[in-house]
PDB file of N, CA and C in Angstrom:
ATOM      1  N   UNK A   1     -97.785 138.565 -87.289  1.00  0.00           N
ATOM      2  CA  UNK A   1     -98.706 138.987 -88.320  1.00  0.00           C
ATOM      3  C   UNK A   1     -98.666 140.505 -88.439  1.00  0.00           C
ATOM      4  N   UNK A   2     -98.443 141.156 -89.823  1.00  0.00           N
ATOM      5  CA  UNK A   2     -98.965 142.478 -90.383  1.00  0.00           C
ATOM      6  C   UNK A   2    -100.434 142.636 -88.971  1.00  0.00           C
ATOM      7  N   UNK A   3    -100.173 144.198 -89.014  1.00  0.00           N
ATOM      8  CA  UNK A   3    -101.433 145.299 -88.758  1.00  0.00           C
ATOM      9  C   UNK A   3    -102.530 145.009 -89.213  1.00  0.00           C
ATOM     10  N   UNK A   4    -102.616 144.504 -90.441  1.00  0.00           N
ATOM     11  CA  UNK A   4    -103.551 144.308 -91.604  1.00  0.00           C
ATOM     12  C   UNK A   4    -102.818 143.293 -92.306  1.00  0.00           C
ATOM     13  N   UNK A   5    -103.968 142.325 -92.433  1.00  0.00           N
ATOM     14  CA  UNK A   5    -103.578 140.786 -92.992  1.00  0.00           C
ATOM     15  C   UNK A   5    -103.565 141.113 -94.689  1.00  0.00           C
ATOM     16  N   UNK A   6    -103.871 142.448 -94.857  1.00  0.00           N
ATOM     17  CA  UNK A   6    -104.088 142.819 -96.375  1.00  0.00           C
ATOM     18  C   UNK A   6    -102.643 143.110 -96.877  1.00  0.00           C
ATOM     19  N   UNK A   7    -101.447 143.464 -95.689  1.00  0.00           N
ATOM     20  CA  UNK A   7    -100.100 143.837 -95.523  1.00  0.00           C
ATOM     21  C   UNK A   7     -99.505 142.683 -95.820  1.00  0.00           C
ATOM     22  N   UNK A   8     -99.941 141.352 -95.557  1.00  0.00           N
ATOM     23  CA  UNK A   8     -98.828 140.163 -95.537  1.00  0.00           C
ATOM     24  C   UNK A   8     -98.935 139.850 -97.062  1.00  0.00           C
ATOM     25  N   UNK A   9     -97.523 138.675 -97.047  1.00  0.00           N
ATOM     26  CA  UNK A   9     -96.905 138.493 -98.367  1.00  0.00           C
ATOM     27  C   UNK A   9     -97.708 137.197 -98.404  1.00  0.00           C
ATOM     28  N   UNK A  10     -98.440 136.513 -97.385  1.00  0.00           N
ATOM     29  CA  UNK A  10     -99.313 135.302 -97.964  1.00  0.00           C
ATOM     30  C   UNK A  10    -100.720 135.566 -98.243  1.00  0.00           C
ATOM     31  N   UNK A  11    -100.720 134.691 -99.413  1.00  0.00           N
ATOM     32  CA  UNK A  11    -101.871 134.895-100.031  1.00  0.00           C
ATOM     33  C   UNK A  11    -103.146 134.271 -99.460  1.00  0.00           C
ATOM     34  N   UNK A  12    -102.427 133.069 -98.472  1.00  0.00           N
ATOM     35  CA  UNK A  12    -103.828 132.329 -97.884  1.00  0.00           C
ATOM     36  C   UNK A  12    -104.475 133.249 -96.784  1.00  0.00           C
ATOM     37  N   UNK A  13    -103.402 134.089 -96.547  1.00  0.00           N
ATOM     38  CA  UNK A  13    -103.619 135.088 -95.148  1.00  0.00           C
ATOM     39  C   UNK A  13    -104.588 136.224 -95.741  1.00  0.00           C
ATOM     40  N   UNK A  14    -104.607 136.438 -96.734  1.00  0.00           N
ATOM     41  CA  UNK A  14    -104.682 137.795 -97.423  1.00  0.00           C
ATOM     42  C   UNK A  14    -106.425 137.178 -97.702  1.00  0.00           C
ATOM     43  N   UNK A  15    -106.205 136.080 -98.495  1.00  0.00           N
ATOM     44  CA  UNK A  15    -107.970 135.459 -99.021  1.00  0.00           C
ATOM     45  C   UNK A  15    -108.594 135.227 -97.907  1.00  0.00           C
ATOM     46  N   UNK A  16    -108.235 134.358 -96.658  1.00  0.00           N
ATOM     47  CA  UNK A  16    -109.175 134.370 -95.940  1.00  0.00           C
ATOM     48  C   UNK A  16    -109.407 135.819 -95.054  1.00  0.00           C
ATOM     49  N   UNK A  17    -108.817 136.263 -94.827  1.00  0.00           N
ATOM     50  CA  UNK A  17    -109.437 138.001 -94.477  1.00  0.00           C
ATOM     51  C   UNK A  17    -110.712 138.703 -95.183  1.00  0.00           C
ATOM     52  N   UNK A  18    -110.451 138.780 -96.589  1.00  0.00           N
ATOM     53  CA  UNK A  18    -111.306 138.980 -97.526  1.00  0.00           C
ATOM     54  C   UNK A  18    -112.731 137.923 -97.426  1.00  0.00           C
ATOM     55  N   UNK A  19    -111.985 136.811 -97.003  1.00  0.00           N
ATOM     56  CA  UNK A  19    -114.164 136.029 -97.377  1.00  0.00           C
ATOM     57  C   UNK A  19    -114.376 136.361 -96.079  1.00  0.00           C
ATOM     58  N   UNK A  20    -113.629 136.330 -94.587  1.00  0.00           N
ATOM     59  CA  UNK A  20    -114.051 136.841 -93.372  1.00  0.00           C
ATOM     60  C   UNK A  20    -114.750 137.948 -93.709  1.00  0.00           C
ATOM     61  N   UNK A  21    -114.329 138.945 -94.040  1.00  0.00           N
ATOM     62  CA  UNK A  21    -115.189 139.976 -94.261  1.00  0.00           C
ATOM     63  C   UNK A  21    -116.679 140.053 -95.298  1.00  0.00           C
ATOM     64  N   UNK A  22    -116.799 139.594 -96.128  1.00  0.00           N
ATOM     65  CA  UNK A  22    -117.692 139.169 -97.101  1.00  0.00           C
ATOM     66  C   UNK A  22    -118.604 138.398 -96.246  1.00  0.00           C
ATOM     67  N   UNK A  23    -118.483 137.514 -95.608  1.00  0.00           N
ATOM     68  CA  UNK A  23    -119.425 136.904 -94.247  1.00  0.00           C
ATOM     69  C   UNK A  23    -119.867 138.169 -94.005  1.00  0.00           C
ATOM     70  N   UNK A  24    -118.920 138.945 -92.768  1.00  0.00           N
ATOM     71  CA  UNK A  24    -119.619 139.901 -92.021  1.00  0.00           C
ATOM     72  C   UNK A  24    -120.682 140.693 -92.618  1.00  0.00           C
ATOM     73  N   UNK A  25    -120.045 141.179 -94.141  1.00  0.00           N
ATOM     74  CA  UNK A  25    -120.931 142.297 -94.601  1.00  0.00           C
ATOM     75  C   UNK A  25    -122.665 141.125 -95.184  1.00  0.00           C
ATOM     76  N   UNK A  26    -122.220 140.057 -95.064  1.00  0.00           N
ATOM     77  CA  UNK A  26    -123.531 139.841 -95.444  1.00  0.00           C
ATOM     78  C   UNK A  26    -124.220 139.427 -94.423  1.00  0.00           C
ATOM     79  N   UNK A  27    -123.364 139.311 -93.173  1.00  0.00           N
ATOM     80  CA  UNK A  27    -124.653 139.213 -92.347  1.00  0.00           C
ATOM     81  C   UNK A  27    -125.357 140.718 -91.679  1.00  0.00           C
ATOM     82  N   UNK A  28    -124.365 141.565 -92.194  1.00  0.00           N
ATOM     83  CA  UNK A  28    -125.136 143.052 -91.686  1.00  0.00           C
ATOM     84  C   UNK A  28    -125.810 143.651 -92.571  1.00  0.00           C
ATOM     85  N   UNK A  29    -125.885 142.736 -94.161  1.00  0.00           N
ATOM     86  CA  UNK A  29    -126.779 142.951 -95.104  1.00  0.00           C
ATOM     87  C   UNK A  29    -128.269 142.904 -94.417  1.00  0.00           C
ATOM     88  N   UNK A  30    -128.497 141.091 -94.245  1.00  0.00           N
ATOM     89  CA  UNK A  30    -129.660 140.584 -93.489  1.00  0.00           C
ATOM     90  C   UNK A  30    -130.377 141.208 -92.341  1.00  0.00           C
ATOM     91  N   UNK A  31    -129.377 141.569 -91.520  1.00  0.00           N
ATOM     92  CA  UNK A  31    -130.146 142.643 -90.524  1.00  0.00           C
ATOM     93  C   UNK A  31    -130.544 143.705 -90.777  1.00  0.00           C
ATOM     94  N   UNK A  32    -129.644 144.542 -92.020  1.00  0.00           N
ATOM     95  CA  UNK A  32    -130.402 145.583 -92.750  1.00  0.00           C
ATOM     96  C   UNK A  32    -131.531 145.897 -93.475  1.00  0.00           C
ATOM     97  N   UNK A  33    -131.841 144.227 -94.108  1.00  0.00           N
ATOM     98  CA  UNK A  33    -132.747 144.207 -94.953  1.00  0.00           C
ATOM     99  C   UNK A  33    -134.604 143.738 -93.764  1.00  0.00           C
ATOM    100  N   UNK A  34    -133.995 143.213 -92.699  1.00  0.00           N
ATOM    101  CA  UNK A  34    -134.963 143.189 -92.014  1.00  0.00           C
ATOM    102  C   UNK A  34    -135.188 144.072 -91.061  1.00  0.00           C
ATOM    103  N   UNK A  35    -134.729 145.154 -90.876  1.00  0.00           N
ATOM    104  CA  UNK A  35    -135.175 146.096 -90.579  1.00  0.00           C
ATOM    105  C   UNK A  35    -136.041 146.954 -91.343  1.00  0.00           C
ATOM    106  N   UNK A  36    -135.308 146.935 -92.830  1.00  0.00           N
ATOM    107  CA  UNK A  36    -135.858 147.479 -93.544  1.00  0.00           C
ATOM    108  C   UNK A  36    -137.799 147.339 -93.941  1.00  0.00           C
ATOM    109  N   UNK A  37    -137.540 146.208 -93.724  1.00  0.00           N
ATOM    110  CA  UNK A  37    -139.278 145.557 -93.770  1.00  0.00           C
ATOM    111  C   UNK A  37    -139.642 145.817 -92.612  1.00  0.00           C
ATOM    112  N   UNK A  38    -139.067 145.609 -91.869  1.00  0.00           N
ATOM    113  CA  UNK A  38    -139.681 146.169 -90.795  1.00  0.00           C
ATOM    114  C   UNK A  38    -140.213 147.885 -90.344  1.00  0.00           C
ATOM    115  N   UNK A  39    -139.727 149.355 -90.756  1.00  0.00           N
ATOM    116  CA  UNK A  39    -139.365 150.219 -90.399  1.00  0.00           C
ATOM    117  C   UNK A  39    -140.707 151.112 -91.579  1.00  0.00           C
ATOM    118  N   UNK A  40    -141.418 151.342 -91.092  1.00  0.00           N
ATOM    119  CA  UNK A  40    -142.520 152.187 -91.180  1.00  0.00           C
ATOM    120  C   UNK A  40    -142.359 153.675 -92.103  1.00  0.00           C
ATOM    121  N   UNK A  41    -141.373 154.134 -91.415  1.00  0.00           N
ATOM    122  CA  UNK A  41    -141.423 155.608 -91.759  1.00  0.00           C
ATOM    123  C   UNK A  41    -140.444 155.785 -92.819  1.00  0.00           C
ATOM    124  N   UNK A  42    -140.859 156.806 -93.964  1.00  0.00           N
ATOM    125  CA  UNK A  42    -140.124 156.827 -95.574  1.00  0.00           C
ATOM    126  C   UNK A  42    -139.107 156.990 -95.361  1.00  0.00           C
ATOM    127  N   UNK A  43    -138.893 157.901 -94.176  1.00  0.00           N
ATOM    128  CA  UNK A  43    -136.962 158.413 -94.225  1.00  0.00           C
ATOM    129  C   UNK A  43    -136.458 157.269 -93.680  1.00  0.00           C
ATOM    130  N   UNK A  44    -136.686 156.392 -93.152  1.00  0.00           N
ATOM    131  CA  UNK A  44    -136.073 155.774 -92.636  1.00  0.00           C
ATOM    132  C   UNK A  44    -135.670 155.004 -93.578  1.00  0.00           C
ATOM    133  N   UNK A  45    -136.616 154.197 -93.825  1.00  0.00           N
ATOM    134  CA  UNK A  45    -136.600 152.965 -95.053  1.00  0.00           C
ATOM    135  C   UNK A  45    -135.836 153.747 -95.705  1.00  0.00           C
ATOM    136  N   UNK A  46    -135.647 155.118 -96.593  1.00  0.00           N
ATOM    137  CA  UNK A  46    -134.668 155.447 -97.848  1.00  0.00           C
ATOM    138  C   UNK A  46    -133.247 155.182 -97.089  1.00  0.00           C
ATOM    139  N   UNK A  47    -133.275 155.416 -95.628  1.00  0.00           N
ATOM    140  CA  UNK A  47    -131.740 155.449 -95.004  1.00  0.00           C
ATOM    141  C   UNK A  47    -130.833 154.144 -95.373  1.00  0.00           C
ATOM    142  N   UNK A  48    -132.022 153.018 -94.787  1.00  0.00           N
ATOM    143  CA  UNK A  48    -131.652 151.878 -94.863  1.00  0.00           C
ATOM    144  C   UNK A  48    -131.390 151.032 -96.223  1.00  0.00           C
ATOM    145  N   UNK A  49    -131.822 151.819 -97.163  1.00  0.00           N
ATOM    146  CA  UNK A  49    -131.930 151.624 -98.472  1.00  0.00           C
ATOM    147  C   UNK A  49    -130.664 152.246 -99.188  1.00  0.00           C
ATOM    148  N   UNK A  50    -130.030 152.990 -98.618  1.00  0.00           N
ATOM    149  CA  UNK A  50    -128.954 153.492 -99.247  1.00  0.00           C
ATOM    150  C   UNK A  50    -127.607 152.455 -98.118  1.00  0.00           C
ATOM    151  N   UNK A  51    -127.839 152.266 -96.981  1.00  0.00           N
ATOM    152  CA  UNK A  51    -127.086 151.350 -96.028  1.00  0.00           C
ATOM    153  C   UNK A  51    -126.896 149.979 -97.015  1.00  0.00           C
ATOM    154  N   UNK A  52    -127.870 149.531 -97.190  1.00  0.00           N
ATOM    155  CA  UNK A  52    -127.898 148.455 -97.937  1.00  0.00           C
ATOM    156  C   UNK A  52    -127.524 147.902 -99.320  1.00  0.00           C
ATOM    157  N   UNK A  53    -127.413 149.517-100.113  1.00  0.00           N
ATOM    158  CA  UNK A  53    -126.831 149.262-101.189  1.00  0.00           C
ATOM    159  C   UNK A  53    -125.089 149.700-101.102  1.00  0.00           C
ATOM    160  N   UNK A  54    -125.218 150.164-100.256  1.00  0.00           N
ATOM    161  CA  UNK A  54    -123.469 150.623 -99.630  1.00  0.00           C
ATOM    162  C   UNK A  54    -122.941 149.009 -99.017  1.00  0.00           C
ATOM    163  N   UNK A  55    -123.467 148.463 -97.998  1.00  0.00           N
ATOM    164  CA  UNK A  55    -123.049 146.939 -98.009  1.00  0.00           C
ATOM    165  C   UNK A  55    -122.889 146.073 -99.233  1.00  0.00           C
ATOM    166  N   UNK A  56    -124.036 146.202 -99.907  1.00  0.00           N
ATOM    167  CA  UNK A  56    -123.963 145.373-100.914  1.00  0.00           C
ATOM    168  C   UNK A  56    -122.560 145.573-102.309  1.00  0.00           C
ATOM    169  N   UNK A  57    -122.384 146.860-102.140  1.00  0.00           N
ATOM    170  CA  UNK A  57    -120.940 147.366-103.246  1.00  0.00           C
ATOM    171  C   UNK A  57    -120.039 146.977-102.204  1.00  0.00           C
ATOM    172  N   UNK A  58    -120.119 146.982-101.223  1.00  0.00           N
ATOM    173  CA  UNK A  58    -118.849 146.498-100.311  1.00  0.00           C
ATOM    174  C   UNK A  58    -118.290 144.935-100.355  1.00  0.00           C
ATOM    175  N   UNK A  59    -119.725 144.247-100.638  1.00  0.00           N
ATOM    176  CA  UNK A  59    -119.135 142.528-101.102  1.00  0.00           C
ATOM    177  C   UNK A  59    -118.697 142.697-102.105  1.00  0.00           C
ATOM    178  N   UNK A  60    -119.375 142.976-103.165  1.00  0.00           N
ATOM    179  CA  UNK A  60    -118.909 143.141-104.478  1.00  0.00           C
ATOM    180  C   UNK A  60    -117.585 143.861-104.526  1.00  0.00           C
ATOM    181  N   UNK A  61    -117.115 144.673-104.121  1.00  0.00           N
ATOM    182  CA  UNK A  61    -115.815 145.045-103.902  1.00  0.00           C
ATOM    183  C   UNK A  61    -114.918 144.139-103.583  1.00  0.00           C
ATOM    184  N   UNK A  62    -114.931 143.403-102.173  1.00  0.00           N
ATOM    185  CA  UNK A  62    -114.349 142.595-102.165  1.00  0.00           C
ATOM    186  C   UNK A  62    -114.098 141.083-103.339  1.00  0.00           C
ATOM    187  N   UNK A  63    -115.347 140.954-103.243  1.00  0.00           N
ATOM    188  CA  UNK A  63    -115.366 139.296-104.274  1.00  0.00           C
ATOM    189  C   UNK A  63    -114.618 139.835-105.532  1.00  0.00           C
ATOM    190  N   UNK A  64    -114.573 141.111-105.693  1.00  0.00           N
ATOM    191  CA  UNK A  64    -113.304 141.354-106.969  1.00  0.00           C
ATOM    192  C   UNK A  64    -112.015 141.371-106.473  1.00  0.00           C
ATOM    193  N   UNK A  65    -111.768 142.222-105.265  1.00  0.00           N
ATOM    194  CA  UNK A  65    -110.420 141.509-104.830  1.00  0.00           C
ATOM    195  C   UNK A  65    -109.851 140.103-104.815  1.00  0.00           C
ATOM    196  N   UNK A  66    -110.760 139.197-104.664  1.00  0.00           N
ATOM    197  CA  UNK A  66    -110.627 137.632-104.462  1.00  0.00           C
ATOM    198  C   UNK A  66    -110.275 137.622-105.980  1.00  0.00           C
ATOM    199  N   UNK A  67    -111.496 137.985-106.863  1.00  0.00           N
ATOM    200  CA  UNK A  67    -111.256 137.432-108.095  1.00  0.00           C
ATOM    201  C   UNK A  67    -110.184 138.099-108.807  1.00  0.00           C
ATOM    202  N   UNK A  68    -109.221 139.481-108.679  1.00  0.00           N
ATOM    203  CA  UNK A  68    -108.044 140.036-108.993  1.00  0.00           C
ATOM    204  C   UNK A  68    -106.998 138.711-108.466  1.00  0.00           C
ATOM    205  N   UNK A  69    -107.276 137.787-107.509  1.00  0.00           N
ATOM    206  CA  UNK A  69    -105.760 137.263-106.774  1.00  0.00           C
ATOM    207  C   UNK A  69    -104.920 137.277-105.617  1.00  0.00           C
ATOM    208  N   UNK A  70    -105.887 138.881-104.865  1.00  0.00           N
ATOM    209  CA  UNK A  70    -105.782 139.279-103.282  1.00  0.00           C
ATOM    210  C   UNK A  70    -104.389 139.285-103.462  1.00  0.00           C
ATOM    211  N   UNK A  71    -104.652 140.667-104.547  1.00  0.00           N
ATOM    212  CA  UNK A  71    -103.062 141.371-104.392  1.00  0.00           C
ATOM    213  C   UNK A  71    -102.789 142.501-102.847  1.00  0.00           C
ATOM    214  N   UNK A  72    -101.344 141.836-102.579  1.00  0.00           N
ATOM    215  CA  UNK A  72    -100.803 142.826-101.407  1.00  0.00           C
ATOM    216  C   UNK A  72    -101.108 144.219-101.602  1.00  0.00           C
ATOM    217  N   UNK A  73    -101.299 144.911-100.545  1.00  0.00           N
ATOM    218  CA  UNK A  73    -101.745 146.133-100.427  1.00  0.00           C
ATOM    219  C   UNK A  73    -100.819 146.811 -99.258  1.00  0.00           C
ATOM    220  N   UNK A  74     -99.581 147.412 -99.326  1.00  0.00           N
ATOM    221  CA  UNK A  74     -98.533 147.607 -98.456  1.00  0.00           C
ATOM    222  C   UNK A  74     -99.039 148.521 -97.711  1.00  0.00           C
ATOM    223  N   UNK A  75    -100.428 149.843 -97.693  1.00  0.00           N
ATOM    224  CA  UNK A  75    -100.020 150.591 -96.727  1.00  0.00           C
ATOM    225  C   UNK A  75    -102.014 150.200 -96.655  1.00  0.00           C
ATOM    226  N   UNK A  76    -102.245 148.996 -96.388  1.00  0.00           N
ATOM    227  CA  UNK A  76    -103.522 148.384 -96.211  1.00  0.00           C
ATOM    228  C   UNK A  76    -103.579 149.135 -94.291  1.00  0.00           C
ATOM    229  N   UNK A  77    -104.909 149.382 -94.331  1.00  0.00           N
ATOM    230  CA  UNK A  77    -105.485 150.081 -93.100  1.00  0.00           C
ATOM    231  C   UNK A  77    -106.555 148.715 -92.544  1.00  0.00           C
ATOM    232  N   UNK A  78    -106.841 147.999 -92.969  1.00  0.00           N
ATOM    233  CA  UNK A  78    -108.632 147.381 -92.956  1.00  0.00           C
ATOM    234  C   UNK A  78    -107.946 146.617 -91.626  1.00  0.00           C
ATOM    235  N   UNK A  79    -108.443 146.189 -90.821  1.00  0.00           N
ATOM    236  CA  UNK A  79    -108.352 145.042 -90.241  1.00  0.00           C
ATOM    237  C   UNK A  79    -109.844 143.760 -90.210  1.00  0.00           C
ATOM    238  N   UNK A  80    -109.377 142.791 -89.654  1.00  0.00           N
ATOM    239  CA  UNK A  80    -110.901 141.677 -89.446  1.00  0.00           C
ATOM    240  C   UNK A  80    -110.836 141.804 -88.135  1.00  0.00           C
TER     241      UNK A  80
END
């Protein structure tokens, strides 16, 4: 296997990387967002509030890769 499954010429290799990751980021959404309710103080909450909308463009990033076709990416860095 490629460095990065984003490197290989299969596509099944390439999609499931991409929803692997889309999992992760949404489960570090959930912990973000309950912290967020949880966390008292303004700076904080704005921190977590900008964390959270940075995860959230990060699925959305991906789920467009999926929906482009999870084109190869030859000098792909990401790993799962």
């Amino acid at each position: 296997m490629a460095s990065s499954p984003f490197r290989s010429y299969l596509l099944a290799e390439r999609q499931e990387a991409a929803e692997a990751l889309i999992q992760l980021r949404e489960k570090e959404l959930k912990v973000l967002e309950r912290r967020w309710r949880q966390e008292r103080k303004t700076a904080r909450q704005r921190l977590l509030l900008t964390r959270m909308q940075a995860t959230r463009n990060n699925i959305v990033s991906w789920q467009d890769y999926i929906a482009e076709g999870c084109p190869r990416v030859p000098n792909a860095t990401t790993r799962v």
